[in-house]
C-alpha atoms as a PDB file:
ATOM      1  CA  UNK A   1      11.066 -19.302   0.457  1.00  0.00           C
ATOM      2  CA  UNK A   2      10.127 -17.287  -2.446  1.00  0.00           C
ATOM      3  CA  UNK A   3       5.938 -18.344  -1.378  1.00  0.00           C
ATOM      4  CA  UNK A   4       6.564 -16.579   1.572  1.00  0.00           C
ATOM      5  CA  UNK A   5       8.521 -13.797   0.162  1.00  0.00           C
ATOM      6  CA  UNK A   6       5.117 -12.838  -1.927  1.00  0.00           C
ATOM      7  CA  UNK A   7       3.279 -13.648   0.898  1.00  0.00           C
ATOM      8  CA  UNK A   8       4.991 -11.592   3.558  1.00  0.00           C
ATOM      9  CA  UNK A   9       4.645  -8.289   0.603  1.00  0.00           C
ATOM     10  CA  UNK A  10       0.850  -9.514   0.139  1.00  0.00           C
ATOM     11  CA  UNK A  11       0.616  -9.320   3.979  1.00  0.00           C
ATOM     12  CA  UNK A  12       2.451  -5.832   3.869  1.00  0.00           C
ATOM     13  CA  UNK A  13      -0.510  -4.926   1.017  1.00  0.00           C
ATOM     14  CA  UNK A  14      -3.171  -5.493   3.013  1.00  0.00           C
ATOM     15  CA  UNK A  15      -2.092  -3.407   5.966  1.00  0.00           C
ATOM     16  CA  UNK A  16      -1.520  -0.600   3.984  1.00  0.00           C
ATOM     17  CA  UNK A  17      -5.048  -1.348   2.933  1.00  0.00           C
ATOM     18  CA  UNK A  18      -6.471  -0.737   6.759  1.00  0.00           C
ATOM     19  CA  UNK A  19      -4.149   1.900   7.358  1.00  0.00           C
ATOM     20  CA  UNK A  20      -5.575   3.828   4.464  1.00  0.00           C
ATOM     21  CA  UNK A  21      -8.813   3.272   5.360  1.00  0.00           C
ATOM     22  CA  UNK A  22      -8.576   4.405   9.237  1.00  0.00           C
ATOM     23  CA  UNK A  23      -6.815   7.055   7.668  1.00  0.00           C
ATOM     24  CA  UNK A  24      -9.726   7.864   5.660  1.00  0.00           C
ATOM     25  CA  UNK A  25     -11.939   7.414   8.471  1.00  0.00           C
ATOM     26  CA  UNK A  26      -9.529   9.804  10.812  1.00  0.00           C
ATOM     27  CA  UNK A  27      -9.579  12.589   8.475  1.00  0.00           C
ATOM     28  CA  UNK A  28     -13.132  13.092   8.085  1.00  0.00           C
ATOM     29  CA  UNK A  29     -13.059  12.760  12.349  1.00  0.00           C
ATOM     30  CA  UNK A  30     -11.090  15.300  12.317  1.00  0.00           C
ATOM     31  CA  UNK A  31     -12.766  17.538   9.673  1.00  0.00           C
ATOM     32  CA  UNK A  32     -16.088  17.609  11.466  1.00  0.00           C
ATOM     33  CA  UNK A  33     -14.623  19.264  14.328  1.00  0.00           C
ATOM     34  CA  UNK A  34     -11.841  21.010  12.661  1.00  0.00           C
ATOM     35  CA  UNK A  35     -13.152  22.513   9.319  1.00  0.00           C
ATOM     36  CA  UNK A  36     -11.855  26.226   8.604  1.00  0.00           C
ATOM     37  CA  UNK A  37      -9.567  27.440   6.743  1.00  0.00           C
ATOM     38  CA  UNK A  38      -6.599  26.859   9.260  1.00  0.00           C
ATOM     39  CA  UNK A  39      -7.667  23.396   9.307  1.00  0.00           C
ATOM     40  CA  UNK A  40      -8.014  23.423   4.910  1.00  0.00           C
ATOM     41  CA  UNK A  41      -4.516  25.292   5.319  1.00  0.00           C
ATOM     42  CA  UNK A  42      -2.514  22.473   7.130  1.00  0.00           C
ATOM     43  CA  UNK A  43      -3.791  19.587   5.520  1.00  0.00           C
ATOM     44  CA  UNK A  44      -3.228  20.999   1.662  1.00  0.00           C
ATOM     45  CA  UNK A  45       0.304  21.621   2.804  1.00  0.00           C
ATOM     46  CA  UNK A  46       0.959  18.676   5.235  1.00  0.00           C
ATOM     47  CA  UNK A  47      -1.165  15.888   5.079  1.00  0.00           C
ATOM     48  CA  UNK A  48      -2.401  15.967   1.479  1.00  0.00           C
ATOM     49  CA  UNK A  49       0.335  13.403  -0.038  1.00  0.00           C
ATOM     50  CA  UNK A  50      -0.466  10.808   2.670  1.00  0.00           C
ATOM     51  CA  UNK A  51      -3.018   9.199   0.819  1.00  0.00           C
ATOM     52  CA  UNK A  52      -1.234   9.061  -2.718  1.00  0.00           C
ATOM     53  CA  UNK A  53       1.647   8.418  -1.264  1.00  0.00           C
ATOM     54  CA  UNK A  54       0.207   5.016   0.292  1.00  0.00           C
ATOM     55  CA  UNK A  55      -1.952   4.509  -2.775  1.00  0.00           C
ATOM     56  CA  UNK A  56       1.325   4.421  -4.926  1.00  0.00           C
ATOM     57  CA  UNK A  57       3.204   2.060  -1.825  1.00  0.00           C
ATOM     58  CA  UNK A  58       0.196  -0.442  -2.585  1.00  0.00           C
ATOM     59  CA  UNK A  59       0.707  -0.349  -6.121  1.00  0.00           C
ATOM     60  CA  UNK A  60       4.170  -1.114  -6.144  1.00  0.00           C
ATOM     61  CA  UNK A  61       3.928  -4.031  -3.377  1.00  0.00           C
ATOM     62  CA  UNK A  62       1.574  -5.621  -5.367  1.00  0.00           C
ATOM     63  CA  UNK A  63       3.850  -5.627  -8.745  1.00  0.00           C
ATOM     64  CA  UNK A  64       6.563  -6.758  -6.613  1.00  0.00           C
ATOM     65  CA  UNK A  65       4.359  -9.561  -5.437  1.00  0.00           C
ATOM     66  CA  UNK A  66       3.671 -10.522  -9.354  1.00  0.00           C
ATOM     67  CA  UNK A  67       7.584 -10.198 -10.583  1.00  0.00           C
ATOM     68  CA  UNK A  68       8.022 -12.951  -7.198  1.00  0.00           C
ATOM     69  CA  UNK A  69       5.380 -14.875  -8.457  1.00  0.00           C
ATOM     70  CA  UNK A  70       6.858 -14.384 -12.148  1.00  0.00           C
ATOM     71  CA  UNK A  71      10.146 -15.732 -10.550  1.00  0.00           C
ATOM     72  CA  UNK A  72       8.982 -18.492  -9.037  1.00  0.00           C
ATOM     73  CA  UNK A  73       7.171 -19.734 -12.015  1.00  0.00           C
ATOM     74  CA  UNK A  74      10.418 -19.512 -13.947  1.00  0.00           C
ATOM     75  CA  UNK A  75      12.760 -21.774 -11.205  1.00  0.00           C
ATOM     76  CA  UNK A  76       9.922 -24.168 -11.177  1.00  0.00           C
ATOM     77  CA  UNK A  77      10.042 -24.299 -15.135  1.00  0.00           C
ATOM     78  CA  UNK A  78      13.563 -24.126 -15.546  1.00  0.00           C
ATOM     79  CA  UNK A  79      13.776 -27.184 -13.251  1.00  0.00           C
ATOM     80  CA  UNK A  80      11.488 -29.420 -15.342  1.00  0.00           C
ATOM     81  CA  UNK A  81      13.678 -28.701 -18.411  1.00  0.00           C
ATOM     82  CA  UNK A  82      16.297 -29.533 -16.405  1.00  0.00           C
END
């Protein structure tokens, strides 16, 4: 169960992945047509977090997918000593 625990927050990883990149790719969309200083405006106070924000969501699935991994490596020893 715990395999697909780390697999399922893996999985989770890597969507974050192509969300933040068709963010990326959305943004600068949007930027060619909309590029003043309304536009500049809006995204430094609404939008500009997004991408840190998912950065740091990315970061912290993938220690939680190494303490799994940590615990699963500990059951499996703890049952050879056993």
């Amino acid at each position: 169960m715990s395999t697909r625990c780390r697999n399922d927050i893996v999985g989770c990883r890597s969507r974050l992945q192509s969300t933040l990149s068709k963010w990326g790719e959305t943004t600068s969309i949007i930027e060619e047509s909309w590029n003043d200083e309304t536009a500049k405006s809006f995204y430094s106070q609404s939008l500009s977090d997004v991408e840190p924000v998912i950065k740091r969501m990315m970061v912290a699935l993938l220690a939680a997918a190494d303490l799994v991994h940590k615990m699963e490596k500990m059951v499996v020893d703890t049952d050879k000593h056993d």
